[in-house]
N, C-alpha and C. Protein backbone atom coordinates (compact mmCIF):
# COMPACT_ATOMS: atom_id res chain seq x y z
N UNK A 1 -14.08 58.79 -6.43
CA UNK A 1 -14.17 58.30 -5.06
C UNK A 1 -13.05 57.27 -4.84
N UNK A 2 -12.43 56.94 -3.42
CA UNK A 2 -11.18 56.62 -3.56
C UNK A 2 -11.46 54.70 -3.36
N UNK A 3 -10.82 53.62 -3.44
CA UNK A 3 -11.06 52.71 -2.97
C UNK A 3 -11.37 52.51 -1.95
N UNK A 4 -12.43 51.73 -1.76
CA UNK A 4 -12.70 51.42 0.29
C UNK A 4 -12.39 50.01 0.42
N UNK A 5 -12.17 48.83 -0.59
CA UNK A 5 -12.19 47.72 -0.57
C UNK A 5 -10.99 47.65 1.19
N UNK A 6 -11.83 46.45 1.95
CA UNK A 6 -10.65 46.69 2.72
C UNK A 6 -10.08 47.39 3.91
N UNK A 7 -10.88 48.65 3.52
CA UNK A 7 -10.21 50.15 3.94
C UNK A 7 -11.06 49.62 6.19
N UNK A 8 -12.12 49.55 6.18
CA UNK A 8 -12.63 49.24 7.67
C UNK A 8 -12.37 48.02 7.75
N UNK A 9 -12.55 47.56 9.21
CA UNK A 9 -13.10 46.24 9.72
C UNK A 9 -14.07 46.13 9.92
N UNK A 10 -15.13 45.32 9.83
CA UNK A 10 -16.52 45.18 9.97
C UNK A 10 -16.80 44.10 11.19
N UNK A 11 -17.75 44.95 12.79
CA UNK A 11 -18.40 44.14 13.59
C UNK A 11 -19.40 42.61 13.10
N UNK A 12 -19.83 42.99 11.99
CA UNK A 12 -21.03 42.21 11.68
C UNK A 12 -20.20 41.61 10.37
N UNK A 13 -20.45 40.31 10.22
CA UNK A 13 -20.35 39.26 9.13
C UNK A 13 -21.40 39.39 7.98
N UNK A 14 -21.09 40.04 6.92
CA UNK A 14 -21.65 39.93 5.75
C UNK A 14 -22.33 38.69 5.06
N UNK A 15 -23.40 38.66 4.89
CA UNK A 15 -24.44 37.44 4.29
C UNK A 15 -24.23 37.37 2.94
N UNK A 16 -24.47 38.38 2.22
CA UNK A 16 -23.83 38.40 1.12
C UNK A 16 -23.46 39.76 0.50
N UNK A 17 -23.05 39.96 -1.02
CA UNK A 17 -22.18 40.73 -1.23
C UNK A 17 -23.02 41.00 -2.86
N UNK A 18 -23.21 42.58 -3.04
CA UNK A 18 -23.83 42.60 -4.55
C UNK A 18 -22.48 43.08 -5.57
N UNK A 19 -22.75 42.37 -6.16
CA UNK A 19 -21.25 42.86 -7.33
C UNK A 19 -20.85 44.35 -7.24
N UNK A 20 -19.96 44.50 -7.59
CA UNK A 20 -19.26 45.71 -7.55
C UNK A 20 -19.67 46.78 -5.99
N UNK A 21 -20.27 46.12 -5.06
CA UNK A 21 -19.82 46.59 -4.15
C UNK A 21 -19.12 45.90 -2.33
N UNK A 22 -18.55 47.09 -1.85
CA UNK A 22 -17.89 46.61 -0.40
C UNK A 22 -18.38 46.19 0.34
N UNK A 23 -17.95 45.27 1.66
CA UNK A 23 -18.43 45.26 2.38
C UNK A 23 -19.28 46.64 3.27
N UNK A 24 -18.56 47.45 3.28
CA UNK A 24 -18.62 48.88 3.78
C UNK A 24 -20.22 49.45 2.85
N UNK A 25 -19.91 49.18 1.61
CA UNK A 25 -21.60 49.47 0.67
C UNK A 25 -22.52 49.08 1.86
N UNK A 26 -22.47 47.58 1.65
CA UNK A 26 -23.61 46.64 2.01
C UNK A 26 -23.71 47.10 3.77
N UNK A 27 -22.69 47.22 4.52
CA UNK A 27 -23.43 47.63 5.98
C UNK A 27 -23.89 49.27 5.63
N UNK A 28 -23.99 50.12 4.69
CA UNK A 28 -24.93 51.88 4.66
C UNK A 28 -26.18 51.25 4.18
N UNK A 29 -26.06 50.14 2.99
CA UNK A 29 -27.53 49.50 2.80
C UNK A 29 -28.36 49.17 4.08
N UNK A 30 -27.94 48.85 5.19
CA UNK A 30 -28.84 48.13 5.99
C UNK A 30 -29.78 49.43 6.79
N UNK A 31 -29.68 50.76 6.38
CA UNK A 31 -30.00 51.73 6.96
C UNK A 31 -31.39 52.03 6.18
N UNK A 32 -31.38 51.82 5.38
CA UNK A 32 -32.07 52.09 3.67
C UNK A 32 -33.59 51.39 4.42
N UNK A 33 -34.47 52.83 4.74
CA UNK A 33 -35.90 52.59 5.47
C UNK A 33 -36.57 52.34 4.68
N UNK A 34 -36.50 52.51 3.30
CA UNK A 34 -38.16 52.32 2.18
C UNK A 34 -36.77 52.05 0.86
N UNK A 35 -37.80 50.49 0.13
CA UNK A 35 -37.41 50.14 -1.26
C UNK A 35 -36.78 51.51 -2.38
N UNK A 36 -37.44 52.16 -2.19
CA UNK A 36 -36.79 53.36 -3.55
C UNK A 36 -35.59 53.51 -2.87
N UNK A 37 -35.38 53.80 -1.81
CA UNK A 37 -34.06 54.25 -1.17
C UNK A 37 -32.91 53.42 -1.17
N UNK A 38 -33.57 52.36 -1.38
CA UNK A 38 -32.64 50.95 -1.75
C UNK A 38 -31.99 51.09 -2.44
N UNK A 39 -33.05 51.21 -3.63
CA UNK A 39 -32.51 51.50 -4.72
C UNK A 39 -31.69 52.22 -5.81
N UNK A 40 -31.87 53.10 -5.19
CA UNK A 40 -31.45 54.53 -5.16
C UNK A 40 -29.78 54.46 -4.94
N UNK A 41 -29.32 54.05 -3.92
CA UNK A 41 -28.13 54.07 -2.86
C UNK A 41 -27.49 53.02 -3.58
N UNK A 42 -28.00 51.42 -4.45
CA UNK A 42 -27.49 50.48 -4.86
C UNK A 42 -27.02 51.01 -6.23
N UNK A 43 -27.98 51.96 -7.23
CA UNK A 43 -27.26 52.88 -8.17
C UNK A 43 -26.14 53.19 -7.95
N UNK A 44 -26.35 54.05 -7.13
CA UNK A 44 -24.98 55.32 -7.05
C UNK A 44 -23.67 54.51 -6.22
N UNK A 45 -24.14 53.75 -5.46
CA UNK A 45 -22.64 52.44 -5.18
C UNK A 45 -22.20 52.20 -6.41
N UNK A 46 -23.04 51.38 -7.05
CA UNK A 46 -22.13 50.61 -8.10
C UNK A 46 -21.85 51.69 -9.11
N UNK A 47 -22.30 52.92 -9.34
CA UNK A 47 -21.54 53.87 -10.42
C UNK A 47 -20.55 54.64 -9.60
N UNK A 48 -19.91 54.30 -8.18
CA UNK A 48 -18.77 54.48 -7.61
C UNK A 48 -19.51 56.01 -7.21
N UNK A 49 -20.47 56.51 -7.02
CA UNK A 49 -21.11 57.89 -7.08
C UNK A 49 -20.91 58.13 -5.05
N UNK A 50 -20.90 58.74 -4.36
CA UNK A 50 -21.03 59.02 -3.12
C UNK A 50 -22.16 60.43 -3.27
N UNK A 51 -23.32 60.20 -2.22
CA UNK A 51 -24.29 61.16 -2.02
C UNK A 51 -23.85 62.11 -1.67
N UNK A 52 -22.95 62.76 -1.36
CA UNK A 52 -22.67 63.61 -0.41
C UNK A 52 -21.80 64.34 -1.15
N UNK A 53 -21.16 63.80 -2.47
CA UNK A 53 -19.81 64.01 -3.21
C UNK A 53 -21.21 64.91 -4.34
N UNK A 54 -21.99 63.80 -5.14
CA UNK A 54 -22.46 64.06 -6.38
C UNK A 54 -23.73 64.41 -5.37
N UNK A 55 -23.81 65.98 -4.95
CA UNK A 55 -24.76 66.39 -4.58
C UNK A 55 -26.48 66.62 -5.35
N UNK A 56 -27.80 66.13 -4.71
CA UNK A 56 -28.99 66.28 -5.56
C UNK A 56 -29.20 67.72 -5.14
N UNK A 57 -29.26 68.61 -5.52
CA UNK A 57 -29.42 69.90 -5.41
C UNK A 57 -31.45 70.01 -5.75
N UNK A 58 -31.65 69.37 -6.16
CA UNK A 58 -33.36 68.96 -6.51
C UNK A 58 -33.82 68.74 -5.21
N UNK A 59 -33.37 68.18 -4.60
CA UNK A 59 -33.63 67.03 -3.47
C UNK A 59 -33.58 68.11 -2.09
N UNK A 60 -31.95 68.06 -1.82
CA UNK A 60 -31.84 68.89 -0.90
C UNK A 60 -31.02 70.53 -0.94
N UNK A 61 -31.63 71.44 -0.62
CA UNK A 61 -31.28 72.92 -0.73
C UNK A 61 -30.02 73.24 0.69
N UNK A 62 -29.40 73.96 -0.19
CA UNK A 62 -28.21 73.91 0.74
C UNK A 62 -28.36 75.30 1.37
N UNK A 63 -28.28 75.58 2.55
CA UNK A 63 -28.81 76.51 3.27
C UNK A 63 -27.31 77.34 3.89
N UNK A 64 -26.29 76.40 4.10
CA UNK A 64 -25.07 77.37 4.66
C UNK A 64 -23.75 76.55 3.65
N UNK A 65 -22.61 77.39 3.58
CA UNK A 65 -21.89 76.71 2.61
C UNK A 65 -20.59 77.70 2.53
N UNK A 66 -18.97 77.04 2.51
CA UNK A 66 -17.91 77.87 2.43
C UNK A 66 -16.99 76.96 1.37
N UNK A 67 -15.60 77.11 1.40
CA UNK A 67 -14.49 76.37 0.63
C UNK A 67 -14.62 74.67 1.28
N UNK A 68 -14.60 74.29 2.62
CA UNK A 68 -14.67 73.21 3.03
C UNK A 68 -16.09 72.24 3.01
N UNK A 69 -17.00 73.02 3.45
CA UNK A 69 -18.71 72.24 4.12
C UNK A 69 -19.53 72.82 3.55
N UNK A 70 -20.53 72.28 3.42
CA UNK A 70 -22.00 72.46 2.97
C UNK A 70 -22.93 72.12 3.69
N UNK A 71 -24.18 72.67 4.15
CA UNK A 71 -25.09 72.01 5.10
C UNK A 71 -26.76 72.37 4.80
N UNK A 72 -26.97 71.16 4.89
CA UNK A 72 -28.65 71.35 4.57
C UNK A 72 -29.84 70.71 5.21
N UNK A 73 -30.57 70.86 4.75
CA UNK A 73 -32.14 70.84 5.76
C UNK A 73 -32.58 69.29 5.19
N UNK A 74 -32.76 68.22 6.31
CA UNK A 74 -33.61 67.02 5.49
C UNK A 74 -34.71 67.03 5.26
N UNK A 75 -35.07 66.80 4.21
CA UNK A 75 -36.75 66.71 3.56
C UNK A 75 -37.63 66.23 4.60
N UNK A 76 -38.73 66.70 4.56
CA UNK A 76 -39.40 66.23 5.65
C UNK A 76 -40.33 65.35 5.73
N UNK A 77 -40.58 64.26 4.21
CA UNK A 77 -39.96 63.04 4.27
C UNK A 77 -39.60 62.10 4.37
N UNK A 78 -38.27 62.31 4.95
CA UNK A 78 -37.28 61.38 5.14
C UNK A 78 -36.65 61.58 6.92
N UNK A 79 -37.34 62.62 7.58
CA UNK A 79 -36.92 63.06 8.62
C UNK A 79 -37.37 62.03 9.72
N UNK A 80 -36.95 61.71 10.56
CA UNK A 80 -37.75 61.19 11.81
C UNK A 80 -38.83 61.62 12.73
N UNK A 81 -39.53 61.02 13.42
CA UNK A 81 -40.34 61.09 14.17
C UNK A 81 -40.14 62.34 15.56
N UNK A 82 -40.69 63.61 15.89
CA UNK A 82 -40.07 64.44 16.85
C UNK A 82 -39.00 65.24 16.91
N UNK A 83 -38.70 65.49 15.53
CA UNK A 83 -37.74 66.43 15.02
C UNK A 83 -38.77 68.04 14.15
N UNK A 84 -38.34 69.28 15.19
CA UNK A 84 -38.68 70.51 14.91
C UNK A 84 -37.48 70.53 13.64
N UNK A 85 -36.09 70.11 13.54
CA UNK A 85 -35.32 70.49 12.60
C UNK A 85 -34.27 69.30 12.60
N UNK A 86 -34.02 69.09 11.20
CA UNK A 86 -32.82 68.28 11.17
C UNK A 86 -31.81 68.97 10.11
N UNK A 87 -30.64 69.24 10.23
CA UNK A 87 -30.10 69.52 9.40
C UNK A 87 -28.45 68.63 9.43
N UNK A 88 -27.90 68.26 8.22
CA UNK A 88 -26.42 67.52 7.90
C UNK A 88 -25.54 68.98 7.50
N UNK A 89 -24.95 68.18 8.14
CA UNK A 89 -23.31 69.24 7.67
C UNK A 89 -22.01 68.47 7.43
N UNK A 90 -21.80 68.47 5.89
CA UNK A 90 -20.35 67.46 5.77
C UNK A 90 -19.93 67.96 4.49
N UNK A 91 -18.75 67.66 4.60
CA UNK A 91 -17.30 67.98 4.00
C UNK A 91 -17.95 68.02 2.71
N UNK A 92 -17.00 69.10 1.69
CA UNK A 92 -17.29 68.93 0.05
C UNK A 92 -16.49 67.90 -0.58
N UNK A 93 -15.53 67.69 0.47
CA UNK A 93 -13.80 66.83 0.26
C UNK A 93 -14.43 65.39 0.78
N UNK A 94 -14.02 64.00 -0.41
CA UNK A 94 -14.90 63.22 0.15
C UNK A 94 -13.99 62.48 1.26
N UNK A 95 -14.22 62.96 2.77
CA UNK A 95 -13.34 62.35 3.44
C UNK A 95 -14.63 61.28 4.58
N UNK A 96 -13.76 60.29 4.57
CA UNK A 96 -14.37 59.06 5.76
C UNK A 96 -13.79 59.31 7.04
N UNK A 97 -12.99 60.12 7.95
CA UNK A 97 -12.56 59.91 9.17
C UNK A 97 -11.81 61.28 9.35
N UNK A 98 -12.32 61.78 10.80
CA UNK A 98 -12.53 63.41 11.09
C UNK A 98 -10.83 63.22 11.00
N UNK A 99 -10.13 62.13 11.63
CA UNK A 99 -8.51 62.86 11.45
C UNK A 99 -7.95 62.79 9.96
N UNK A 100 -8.59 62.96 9.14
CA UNK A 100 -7.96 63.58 7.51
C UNK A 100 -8.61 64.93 7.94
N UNK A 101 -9.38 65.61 8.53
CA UNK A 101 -9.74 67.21 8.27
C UNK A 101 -8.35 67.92 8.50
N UNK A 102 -7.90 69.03 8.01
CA UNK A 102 -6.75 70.04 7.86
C UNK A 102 -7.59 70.93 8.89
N UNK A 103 -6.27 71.41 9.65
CA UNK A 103 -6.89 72.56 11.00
C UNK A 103 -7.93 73.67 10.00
N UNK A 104 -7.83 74.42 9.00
CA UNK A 104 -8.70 74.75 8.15
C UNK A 104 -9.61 74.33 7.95
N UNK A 105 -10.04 72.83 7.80
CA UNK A 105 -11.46 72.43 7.40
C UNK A 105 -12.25 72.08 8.81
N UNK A 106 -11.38 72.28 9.96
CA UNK A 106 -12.16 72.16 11.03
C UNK A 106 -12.37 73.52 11.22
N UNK A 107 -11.71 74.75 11.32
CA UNK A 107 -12.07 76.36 11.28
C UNK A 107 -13.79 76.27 10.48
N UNK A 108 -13.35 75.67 9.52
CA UNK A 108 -14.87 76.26 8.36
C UNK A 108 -16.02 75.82 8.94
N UNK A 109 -15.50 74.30 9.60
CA UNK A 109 -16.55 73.88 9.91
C UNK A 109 -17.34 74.40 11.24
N UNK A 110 -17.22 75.17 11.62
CA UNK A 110 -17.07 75.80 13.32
C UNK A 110 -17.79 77.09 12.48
N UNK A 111 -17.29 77.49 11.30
CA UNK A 111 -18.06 78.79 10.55
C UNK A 111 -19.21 78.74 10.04
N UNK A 112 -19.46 77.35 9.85
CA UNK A 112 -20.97 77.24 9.18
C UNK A 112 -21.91 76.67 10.14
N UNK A 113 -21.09 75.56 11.31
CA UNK A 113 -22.47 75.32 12.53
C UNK A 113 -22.41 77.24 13.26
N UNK A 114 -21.56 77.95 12.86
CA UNK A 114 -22.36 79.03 13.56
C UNK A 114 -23.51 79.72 13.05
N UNK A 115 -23.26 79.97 11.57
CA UNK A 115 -23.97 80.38 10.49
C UNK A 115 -25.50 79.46 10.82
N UNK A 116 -25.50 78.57 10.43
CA UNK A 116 -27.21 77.90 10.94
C UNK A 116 -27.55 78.85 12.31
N UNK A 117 -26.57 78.22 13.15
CA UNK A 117 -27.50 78.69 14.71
C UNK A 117 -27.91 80.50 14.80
N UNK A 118 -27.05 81.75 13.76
CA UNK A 118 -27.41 82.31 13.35
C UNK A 118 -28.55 82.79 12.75
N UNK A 119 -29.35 81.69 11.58
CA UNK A 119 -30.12 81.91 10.47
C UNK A 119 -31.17 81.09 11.29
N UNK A 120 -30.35 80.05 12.14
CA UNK A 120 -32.25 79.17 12.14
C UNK A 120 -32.73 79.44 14.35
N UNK A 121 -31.82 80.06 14.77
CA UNK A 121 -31.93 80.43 16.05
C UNK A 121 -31.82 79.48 16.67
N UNK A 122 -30.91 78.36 16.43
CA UNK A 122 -30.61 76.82 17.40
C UNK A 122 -30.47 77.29 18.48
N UNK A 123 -31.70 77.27 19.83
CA UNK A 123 -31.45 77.07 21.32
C UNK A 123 -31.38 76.02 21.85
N UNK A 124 -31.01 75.24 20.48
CA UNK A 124 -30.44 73.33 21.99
C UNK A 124 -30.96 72.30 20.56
N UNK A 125 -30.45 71.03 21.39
CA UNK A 125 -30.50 69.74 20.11
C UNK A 125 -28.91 68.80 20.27
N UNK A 126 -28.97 68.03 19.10
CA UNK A 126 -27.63 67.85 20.03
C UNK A 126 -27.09 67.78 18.50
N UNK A 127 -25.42 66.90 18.14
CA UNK A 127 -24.64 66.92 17.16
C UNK A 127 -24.57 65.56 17.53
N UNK A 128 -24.38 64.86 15.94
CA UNK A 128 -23.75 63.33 16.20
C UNK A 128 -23.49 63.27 15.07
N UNK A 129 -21.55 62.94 14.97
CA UNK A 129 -20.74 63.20 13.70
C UNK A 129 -20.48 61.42 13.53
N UNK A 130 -20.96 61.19 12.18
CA UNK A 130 -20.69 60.12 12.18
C UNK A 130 -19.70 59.93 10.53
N UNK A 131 -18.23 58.66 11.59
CA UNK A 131 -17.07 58.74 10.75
C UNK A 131 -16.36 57.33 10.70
N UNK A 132 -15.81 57.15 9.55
CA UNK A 132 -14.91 55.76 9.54
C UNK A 132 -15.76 54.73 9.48
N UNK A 133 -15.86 53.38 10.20
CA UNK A 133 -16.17 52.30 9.99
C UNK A 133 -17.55 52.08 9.91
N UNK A 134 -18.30 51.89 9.26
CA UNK A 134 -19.83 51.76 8.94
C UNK A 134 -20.65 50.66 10.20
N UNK A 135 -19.92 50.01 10.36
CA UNK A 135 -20.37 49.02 11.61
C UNK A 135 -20.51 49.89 12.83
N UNK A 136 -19.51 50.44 12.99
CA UNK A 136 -19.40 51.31 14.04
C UNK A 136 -20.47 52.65 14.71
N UNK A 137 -21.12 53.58 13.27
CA UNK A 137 -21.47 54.53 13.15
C UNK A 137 -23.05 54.54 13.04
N UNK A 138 -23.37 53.30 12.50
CA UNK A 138 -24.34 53.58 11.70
C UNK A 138 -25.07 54.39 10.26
N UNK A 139 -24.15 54.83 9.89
CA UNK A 139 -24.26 56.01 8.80
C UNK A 139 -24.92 55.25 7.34
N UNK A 140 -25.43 56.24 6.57
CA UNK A 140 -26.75 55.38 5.07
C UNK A 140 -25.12 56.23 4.04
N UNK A 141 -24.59 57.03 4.64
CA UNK A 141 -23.37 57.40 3.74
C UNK A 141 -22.06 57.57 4.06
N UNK A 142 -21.40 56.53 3.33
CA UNK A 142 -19.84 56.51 4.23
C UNK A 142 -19.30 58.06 3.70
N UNK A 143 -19.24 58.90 4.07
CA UNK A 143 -18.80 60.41 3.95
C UNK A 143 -18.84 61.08 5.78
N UNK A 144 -17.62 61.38 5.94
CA UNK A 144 -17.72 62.71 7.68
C UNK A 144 -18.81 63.40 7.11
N UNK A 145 -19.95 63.50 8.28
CA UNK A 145 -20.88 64.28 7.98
C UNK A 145 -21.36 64.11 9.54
N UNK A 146 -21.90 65.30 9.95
CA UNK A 146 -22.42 66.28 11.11
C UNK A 146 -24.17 65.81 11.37
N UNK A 147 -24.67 65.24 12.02
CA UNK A 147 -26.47 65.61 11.72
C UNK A 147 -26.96 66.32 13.13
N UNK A 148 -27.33 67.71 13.15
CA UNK A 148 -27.80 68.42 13.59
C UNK A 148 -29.43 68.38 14.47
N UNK A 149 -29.71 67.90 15.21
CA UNK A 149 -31.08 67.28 15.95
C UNK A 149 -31.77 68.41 16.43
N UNK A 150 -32.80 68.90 16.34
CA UNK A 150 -33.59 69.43 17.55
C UNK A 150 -34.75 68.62 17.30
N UNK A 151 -35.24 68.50 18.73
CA UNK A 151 -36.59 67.74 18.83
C UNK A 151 -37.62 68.98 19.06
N UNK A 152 -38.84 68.71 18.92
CA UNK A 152 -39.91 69.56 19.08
C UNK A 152 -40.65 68.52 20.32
N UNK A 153 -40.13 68.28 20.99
CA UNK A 153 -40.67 67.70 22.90
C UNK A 153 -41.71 67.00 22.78
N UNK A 154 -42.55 66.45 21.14
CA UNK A 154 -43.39 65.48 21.56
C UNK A 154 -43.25 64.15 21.61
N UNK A 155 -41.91 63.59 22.05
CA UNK A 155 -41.78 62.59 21.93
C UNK A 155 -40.03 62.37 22.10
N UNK A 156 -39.85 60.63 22.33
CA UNK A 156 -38.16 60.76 22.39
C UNK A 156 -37.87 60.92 20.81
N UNK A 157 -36.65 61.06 20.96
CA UNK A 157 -35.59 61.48 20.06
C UNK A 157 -33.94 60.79 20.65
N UNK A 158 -33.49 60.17 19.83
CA UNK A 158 -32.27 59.11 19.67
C UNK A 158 -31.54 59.29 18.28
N UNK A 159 -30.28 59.28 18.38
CA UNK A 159 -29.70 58.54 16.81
C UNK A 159 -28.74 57.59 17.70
N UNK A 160 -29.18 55.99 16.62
CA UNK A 160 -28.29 55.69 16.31
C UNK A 160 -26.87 55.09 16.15
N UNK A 161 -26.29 54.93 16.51
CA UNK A 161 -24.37 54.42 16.65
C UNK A 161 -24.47 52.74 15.80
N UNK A 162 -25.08 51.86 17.13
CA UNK A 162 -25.10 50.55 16.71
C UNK A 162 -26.28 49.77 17.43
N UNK A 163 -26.76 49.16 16.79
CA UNK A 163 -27.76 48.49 16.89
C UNK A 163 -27.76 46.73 17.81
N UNK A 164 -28.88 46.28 18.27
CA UNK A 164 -28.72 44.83 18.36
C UNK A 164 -28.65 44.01 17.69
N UNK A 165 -27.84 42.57 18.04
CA UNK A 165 -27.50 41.95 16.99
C UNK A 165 -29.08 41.29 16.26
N UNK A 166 -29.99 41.26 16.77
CA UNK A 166 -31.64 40.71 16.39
C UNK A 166 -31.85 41.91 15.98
N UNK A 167 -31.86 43.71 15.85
CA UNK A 167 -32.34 44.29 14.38
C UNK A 167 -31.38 44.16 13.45
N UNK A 168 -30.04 43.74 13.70
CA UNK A 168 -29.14 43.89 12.54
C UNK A 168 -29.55 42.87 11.65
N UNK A 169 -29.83 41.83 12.22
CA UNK A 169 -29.95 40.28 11.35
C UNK A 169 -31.66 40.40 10.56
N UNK A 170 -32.64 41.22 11.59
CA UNK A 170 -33.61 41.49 10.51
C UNK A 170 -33.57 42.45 9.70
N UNK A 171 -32.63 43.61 9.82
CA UNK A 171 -32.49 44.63 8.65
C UNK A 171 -31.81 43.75 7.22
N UNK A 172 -30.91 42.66 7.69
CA UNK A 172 -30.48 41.98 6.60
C UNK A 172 -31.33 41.24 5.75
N UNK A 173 -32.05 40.72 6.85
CA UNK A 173 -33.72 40.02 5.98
C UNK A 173 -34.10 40.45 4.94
N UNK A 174 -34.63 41.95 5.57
CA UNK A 174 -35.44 43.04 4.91
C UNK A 174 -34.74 43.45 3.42
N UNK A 175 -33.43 43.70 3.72
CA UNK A 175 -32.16 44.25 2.34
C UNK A 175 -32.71 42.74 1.66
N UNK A 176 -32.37 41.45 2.05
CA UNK A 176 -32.05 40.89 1.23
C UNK A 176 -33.65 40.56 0.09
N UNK A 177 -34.82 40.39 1.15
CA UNK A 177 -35.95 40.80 0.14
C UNK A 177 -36.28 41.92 -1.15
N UNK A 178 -35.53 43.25 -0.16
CA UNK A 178 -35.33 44.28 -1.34
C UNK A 178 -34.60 43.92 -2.45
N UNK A 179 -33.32 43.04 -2.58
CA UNK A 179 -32.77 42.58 -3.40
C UNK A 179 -33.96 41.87 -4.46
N UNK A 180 -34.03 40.92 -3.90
CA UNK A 180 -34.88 39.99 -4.54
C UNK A 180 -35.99 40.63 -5.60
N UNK A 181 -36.68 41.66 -5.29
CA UNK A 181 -37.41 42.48 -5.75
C UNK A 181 -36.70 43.54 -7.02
N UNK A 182 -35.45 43.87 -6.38
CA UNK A 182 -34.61 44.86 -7.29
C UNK A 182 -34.22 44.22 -8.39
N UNK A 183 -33.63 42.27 -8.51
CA UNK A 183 -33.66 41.21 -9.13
C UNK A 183 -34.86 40.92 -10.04
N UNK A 184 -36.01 41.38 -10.29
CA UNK A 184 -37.20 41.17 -10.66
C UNK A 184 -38.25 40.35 -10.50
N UNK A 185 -38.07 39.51 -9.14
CA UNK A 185 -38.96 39.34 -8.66
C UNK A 185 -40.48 39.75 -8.47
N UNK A 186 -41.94 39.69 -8.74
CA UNK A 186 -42.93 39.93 -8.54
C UNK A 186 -43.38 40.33 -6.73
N UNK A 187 -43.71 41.26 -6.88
CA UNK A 187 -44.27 41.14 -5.21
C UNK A 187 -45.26 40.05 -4.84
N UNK A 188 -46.32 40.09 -5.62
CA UNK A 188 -47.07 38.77 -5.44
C UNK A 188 -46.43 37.20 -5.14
N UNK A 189 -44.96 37.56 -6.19
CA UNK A 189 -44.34 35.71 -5.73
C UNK A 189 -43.04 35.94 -4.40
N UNK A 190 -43.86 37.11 -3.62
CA UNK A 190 -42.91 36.84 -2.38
C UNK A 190 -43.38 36.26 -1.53
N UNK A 191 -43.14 35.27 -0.49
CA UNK A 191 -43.41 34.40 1.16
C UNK A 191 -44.57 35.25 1.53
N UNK A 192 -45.41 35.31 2.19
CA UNK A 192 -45.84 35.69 3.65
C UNK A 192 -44.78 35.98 4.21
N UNK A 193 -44.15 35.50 4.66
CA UNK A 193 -43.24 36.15 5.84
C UNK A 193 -42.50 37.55 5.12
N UNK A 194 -41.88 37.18 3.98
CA UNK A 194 -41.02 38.19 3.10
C UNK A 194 -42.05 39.70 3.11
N UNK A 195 -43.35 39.26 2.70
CA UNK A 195 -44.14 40.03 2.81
C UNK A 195 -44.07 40.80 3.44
N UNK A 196 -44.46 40.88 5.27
CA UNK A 196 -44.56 41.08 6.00
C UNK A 196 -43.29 42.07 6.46
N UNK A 197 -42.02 41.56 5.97
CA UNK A 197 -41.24 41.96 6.32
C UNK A 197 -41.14 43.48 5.37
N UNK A 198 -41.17 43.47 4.48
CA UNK A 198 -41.02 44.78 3.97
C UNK A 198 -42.64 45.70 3.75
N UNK A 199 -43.42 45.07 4.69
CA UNK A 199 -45.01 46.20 4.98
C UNK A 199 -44.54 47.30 4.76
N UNK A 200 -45.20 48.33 4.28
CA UNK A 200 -45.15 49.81 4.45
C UNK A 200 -43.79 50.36 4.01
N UNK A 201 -42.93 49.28 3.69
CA UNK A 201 -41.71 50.02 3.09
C UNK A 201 -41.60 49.68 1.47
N UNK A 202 -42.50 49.82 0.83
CA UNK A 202 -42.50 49.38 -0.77
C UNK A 202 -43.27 51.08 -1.12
């Protein structure tokens, strides 16, 4: 994976910083909905690993696939609230920003969102490609990658981009409790408030 030190500018001011990783790490952490996932994502940072690069083939089944893209179905999970289907579609090439794609890897990619709407009968939903600066995007993986929406109409359906500055500053809360915990902290010797803050996500 190539260096990112550097590589964006970041909207939001970093609180703090876990060894061996970027600023760019620490804003995909703030996405990270439940402790395992934390954890999980703070692994594969610091072993320089990208999700998207060192694919879990356990995890997620890849349903369409050529020389450029791969695309698959999210566990359901990990899926959101009012989604009939979610599926990602991104590069095998670990690229951060759609202008590195070669007129070729945009062809492929045009070959495999047809291939789904083919296999899974997409009559509507929308696309939101998220690329480059992590502040910007919102993305849990700095990798170009595609996420594919249909809602099943009981409810809204949104992704995403950027947030307010009052959830950004409590998602930092939340990370930084997860830390604390990932540190070996006891759950029992956390605050009330700390508590509270990570309910239902342990």
């Amino acid at each position: 994976m190539p260096e990112r030190e550097n590589e964006w500018r970041y909207a939001v001011t970093v609180p703090f910083i876990i060894p061996g990783l970027t600023a760019g790490d620490m804003e995909t952490l703030l996405t990270k909905r439940n402790y395992a996932y934390y954890c999980d994502s703070v692994k594969r940072l610091q072993n320089g690993e990208c999700a998207f690069c060192v694919f879990d083939t356990s995890l997620n089944q890849v349903l369409v696939e050529n020389d450029s893209w791969r695309a698959w179905s999210v566990p359901l999970k990990f899926r959101k609230k009012h989604l009939k289907a979610h599926f990602v579609l991104a590069t095998k090439r670990h690229v951060l920003h759609y202008s590195e794609l070669s007129r070729e890897e945009w062809m492929d990619q045009f070959d495999v969102l047809q291939e789904l709407h083919k296999q899974f009968d997409i009559s509507g939903g929308g696309l939101v490609t998220r690329f480059g600066d992590p502040a910007l995007n919102a993305c849990s993986v700095q990798h170009l990658h595609t996420n594919i929406v249909i809602p099943d109409c009981t409810g809204e359906v949104a992704e995403t981009l950027a947030k307010t500055p009052e959830k950004i500053a409590q998602a930092w809360q939340i990370m930084a409790v997860y830390e604390k915990l990932r540190q070996g902290t006891p759950v029992e010797n956390l605050t009330d408030e700390e508590k509270k803050l990570v309910e239902g996500r342990l």
